[in-house]
N, C-alpha and C. Protein backbone atom coordinates (compact mmCIF):
# COMPACT_ATOMS: atom_id res chain seq x y z
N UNK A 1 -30.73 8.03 32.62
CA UNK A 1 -31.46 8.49 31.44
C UNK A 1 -30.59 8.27 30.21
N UNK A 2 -30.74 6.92 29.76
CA UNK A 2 -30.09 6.38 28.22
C UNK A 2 -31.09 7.06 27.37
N UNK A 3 -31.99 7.74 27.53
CA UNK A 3 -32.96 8.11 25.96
C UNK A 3 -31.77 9.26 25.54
N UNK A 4 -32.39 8.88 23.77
CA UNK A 4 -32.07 10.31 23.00
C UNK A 4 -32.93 10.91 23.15
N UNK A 5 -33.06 12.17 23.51
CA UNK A 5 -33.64 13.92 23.43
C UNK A 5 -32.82 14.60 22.88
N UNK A 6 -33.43 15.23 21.91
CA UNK A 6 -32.78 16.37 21.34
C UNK A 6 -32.36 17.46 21.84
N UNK A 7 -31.92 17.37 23.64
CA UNK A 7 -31.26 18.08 23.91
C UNK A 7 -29.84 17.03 23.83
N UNK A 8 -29.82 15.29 23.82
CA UNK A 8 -28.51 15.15 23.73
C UNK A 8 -27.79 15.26 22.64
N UNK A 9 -26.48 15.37 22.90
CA UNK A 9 -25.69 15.79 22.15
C UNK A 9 -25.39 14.03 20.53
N UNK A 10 -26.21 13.07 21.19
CA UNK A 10 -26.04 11.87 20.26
C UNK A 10 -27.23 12.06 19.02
N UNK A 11 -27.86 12.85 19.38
CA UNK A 11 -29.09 12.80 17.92
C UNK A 11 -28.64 13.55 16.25
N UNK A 12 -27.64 14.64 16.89
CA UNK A 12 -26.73 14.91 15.43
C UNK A 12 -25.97 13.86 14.87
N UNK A 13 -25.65 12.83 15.46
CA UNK A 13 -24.77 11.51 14.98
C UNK A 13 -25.44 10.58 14.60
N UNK A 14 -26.93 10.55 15.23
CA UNK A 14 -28.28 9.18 14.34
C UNK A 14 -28.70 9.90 13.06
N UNK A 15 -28.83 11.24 13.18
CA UNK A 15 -29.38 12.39 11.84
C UNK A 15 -28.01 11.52 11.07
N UNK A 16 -27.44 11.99 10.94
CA UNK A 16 -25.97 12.39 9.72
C UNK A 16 -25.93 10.41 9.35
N UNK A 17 -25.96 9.52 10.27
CA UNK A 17 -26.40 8.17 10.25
C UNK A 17 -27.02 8.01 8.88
N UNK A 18 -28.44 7.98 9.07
CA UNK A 18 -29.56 8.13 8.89
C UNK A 18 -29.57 8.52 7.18
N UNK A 19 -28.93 10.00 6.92
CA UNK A 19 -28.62 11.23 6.10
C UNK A 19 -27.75 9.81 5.43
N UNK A 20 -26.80 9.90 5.53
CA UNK A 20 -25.15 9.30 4.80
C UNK A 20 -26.07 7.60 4.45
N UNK A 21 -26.95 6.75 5.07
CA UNK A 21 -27.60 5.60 4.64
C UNK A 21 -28.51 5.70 3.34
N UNK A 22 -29.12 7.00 3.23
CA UNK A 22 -30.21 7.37 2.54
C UNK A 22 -29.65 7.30 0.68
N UNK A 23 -28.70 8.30 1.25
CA UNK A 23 -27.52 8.87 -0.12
C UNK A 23 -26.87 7.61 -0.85
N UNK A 24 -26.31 6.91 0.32
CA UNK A 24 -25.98 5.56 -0.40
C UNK A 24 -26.72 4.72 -1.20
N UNK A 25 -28.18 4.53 -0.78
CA UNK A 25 -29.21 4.02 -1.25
C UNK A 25 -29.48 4.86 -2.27
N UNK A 26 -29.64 6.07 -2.59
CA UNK A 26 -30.16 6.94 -3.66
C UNK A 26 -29.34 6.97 -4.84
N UNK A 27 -27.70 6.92 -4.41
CA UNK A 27 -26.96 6.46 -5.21
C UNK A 27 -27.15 5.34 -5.98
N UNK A 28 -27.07 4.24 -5.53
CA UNK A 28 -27.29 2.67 -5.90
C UNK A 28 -28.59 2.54 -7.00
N UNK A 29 -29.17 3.24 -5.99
CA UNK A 29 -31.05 3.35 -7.08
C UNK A 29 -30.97 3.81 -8.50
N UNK A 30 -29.97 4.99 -8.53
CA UNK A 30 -30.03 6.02 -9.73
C UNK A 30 -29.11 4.79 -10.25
N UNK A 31 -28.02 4.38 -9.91
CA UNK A 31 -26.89 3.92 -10.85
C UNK A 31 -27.49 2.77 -11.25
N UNK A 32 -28.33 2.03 -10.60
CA UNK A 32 -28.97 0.80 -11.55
C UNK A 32 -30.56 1.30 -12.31
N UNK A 33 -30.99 2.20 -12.30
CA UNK A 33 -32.04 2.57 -12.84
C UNK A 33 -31.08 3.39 -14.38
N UNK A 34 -30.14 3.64 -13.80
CA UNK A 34 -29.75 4.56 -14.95
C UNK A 34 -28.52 3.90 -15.86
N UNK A 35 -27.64 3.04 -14.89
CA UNK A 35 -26.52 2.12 -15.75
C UNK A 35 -26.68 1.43 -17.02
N UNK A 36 -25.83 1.47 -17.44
CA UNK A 36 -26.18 0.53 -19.34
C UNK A 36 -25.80 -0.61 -19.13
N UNK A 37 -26.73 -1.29 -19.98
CA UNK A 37 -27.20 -2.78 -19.94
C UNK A 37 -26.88 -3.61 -20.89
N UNK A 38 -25.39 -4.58 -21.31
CA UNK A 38 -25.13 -4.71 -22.71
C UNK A 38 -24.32 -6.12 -22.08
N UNK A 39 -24.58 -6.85 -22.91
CA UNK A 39 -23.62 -8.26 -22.97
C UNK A 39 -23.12 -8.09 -24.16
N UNK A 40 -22.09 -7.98 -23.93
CA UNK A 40 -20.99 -8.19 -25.33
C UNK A 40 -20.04 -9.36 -25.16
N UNK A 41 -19.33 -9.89 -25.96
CA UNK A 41 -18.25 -11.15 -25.95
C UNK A 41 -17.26 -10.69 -24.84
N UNK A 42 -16.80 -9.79 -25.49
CA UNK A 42 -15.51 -8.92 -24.29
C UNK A 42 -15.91 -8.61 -22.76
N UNK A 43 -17.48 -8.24 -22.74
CA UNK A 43 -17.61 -8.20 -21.38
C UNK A 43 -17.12 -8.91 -20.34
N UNK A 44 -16.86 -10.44 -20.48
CA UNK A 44 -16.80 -11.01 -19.07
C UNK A 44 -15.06 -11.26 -19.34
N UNK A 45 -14.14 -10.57 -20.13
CA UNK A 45 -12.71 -10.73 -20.36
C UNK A 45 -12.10 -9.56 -19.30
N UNK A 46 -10.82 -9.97 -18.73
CA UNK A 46 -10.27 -9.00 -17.95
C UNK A 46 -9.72 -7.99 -18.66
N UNK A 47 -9.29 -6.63 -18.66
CA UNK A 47 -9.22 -5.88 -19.42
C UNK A 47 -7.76 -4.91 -18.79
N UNK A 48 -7.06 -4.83 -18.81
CA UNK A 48 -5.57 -5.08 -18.71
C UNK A 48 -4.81 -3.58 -19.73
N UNK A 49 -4.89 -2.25 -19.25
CA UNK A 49 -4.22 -1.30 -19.97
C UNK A 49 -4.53 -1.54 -21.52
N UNK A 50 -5.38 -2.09 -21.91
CA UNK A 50 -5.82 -2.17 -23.54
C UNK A 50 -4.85 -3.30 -24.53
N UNK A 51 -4.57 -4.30 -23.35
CA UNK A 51 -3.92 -5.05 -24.43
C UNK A 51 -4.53 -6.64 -23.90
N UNK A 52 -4.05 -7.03 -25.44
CA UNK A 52 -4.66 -8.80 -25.18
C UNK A 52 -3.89 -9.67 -24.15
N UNK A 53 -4.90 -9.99 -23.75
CA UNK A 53 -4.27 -10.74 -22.81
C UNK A 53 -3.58 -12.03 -23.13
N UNK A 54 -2.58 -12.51 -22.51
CA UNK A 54 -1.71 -13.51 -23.22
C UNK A 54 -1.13 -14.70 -21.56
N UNK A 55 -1.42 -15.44 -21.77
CA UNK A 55 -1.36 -16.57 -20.63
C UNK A 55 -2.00 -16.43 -19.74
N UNK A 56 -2.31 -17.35 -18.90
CA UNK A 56 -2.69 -17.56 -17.82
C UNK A 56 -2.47 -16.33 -16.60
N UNK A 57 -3.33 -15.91 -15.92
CA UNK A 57 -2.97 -14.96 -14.96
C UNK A 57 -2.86 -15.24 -13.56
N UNK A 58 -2.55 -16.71 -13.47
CA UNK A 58 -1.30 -17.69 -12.77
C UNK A 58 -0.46 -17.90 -12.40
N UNK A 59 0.58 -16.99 -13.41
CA UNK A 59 1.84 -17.11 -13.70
C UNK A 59 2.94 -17.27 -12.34
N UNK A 60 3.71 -18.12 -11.77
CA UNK A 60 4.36 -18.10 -10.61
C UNK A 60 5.12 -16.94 -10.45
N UNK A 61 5.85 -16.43 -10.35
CA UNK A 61 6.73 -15.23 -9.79
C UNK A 61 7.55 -16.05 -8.58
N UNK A 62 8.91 -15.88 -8.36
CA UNK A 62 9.71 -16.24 -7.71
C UNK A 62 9.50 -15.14 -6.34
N UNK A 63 9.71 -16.03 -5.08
CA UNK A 63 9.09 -14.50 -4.16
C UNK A 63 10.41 -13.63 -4.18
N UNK A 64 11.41 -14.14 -4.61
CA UNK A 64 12.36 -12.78 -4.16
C UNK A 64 12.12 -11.37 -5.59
N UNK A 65 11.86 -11.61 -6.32
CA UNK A 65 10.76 -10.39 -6.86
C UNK A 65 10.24 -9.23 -5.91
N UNK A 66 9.06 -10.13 -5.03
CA UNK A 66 8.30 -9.45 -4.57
C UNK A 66 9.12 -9.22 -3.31
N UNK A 67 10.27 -9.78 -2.16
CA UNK A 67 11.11 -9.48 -1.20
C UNK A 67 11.65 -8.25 -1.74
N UNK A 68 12.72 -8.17 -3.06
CA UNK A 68 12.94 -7.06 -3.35
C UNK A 68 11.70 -5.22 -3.38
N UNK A 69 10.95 -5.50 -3.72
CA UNK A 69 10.03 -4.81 -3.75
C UNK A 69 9.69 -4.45 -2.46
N UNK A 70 9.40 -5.05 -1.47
CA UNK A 70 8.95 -4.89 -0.26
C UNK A 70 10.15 -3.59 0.45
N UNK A 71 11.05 -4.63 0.11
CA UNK A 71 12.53 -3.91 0.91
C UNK A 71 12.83 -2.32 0.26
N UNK A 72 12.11 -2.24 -1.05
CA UNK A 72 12.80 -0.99 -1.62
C UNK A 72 11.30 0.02 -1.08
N UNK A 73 9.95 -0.94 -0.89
CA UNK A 73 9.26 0.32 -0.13
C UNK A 73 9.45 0.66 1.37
N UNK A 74 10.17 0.05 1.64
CA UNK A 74 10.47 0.28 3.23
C UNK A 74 11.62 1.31 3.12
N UNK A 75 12.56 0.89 2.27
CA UNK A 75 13.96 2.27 2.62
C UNK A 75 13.16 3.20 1.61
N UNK A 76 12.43 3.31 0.92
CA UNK A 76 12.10 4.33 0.55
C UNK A 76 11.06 4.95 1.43
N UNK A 77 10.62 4.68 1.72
CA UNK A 77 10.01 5.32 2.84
C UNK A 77 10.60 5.99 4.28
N UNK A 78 11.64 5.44 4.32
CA UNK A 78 12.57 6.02 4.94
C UNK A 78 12.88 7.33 4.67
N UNK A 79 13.10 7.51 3.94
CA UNK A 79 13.75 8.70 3.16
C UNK A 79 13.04 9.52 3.28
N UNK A 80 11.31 9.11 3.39
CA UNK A 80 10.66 10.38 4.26
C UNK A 80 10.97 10.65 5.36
N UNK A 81 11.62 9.76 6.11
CA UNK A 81 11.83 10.37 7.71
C UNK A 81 12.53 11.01 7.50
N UNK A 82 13.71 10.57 6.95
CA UNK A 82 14.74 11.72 6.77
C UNK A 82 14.30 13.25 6.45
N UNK A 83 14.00 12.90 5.40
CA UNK A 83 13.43 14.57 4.65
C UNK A 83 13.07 15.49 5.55
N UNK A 84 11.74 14.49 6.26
CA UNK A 84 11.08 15.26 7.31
C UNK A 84 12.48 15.68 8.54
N UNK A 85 12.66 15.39 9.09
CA UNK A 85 14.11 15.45 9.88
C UNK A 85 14.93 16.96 9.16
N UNK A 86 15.42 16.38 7.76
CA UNK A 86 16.05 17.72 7.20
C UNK A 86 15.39 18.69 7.42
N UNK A 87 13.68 18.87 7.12
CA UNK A 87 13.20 20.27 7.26
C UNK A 87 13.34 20.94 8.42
N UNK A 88 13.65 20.24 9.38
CA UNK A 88 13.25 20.78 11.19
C UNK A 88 14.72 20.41 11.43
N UNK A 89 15.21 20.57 11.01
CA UNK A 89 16.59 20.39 11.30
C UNK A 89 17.35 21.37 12.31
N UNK A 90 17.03 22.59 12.08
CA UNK A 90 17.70 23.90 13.00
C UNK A 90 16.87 23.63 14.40
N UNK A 91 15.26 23.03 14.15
CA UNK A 91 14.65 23.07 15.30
C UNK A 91 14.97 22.10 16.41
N UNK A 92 15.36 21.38 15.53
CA UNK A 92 15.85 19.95 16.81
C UNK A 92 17.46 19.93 17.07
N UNK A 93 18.22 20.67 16.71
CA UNK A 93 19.78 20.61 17.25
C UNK A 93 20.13 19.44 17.66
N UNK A 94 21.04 19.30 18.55
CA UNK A 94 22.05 17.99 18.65
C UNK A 94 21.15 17.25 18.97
N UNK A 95 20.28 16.85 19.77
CA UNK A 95 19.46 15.70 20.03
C UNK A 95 18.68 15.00 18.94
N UNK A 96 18.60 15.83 18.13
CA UNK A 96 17.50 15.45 16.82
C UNK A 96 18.66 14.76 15.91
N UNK A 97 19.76 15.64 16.08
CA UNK A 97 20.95 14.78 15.11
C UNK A 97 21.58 13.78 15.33
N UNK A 98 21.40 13.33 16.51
CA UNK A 98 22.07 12.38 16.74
C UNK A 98 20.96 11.07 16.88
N UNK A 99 19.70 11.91 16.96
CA UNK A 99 18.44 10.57 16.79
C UNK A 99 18.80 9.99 14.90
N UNK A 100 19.00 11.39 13.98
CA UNK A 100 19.05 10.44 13.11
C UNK A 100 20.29 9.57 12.75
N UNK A 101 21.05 9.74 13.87
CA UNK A 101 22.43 9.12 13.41
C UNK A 101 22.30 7.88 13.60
N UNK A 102 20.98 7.41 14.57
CA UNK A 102 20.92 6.32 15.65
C UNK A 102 20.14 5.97 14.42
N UNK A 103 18.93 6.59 13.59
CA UNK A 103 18.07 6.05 12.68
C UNK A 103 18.94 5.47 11.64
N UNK A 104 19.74 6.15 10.85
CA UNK A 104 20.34 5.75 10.06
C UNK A 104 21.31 4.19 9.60
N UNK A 105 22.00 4.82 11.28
CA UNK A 105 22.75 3.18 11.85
C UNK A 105 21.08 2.14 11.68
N UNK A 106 20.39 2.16 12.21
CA UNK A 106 19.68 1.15 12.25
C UNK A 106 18.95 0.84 10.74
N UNK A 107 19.10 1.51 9.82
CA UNK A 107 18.80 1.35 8.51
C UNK A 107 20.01 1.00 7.91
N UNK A 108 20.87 1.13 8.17
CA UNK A 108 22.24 0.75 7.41
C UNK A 108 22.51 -1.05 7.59
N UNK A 109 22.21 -0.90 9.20
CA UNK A 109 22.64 -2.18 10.12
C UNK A 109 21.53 -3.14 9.57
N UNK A 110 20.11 -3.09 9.11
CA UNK A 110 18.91 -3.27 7.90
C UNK A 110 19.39 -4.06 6.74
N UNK A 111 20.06 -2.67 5.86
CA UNK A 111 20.36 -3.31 4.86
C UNK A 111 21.99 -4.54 4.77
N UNK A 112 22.88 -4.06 5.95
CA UNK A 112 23.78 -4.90 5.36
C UNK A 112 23.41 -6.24 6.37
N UNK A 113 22.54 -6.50 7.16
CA UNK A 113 21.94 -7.85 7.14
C UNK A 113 21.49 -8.28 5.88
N UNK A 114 20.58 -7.96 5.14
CA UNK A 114 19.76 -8.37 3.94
C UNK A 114 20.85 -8.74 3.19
N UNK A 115 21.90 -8.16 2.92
CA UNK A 115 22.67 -7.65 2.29
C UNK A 115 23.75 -9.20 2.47
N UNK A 116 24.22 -9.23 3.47
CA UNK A 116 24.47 -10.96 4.27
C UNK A 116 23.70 -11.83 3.90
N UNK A 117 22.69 -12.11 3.99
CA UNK A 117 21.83 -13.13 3.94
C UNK A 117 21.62 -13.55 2.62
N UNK A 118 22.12 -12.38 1.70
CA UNK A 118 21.78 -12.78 0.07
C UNK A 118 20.19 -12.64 -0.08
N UNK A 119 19.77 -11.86 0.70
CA UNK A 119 18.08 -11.30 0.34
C UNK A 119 17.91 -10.22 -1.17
N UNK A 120 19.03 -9.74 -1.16
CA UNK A 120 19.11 -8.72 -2.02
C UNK A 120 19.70 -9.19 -3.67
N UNK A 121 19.99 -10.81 -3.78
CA UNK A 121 21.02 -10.89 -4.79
C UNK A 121 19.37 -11.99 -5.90
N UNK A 122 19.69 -11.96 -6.93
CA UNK A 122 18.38 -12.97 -7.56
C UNK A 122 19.04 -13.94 -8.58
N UNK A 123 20.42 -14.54 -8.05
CA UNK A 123 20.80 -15.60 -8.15
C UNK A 123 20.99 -16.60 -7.41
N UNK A 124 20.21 -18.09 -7.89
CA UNK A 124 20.01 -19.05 -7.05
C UNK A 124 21.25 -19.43 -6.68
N UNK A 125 21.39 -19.63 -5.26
CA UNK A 125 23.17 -20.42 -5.50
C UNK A 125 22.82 -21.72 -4.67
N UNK A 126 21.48 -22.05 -4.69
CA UNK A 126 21.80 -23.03 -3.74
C UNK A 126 21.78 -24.56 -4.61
N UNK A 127 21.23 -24.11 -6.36
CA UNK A 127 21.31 -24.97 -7.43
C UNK A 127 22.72 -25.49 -7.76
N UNK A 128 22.94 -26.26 -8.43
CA UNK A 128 24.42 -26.67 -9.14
C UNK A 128 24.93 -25.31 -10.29
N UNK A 129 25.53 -24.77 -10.05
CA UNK A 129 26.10 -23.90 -10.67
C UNK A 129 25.25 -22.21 -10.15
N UNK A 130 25.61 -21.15 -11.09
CA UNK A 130 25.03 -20.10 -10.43
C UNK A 130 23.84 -19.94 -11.89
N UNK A 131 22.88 -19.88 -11.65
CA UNK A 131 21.74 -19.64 -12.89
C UNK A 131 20.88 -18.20 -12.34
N UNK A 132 20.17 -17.31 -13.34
CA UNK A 132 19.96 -16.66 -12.74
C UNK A 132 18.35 -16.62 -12.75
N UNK A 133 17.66 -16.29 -12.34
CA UNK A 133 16.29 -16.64 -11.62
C UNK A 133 15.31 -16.25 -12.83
N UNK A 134 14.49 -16.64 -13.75
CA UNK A 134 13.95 -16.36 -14.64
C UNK A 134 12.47 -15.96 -14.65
């Protein structure tokens, strides 16, 4: 017996379905029955914290920019583990301390790879002389 009856427990989940499809639609209805309707020059311009826009939004970016960035949301995020760790700190005694000793090493051992590799530095050296990345 695959039917729904409203003794099974699946007909509160086709209702609320059903309910949550309706709303969406009622939404949509009101916001284009009711939205303002205006072509202006500026309309089809990207609009950017209130300022003019100035070049191409093209522009290359060197990826170690965005490597740096990546790397600083990862150890920063770290730092929540930690935190979290500090608060429960009395609760987890030596085993918990020595997990973060093991965490830490492995965030340390992290950065001074990067750190080797010249992931972290934003001077080209592999150019004739040292220039720095513009």
């Amino acid at each position: 017996m695959n039917s729904v009856t409203p003794e099974s427990p699946l007909w509160p989940f086709i209702v609320y379905t059903f309910a949550i499809i309706g709303l969406i639609g009622l939404i949509i209805g009101i916001s284009f029955l009711l939205g303002q309707r205006h072509r202006e020059r500026a309309t089809d311009q990207p609009y950017e914290s209130g300022m003019v826009i100035t070049g191409s939004a093209r522009t290359l970016f060197d990826v170690r920019f965005y490597l740096i960035a990546v790397f600083f949301v990862i150890f920063d995020l770290e730092a929540v583990f930690i935190f979290s760790w500090a608060v429960a700190v009395r609760e987890l005694g030596w085993p918990g301390y020595i997990e973060i000793l093991v965490f830490i090493g492995v965030l340390l051992a992290g950065l001074v790879y990067l750190w080797r590799i010249g992931a972290l530095e934003l001077v080209d050296k592999t150019s004739y002389g040292h220039r720095k990345v513009q």
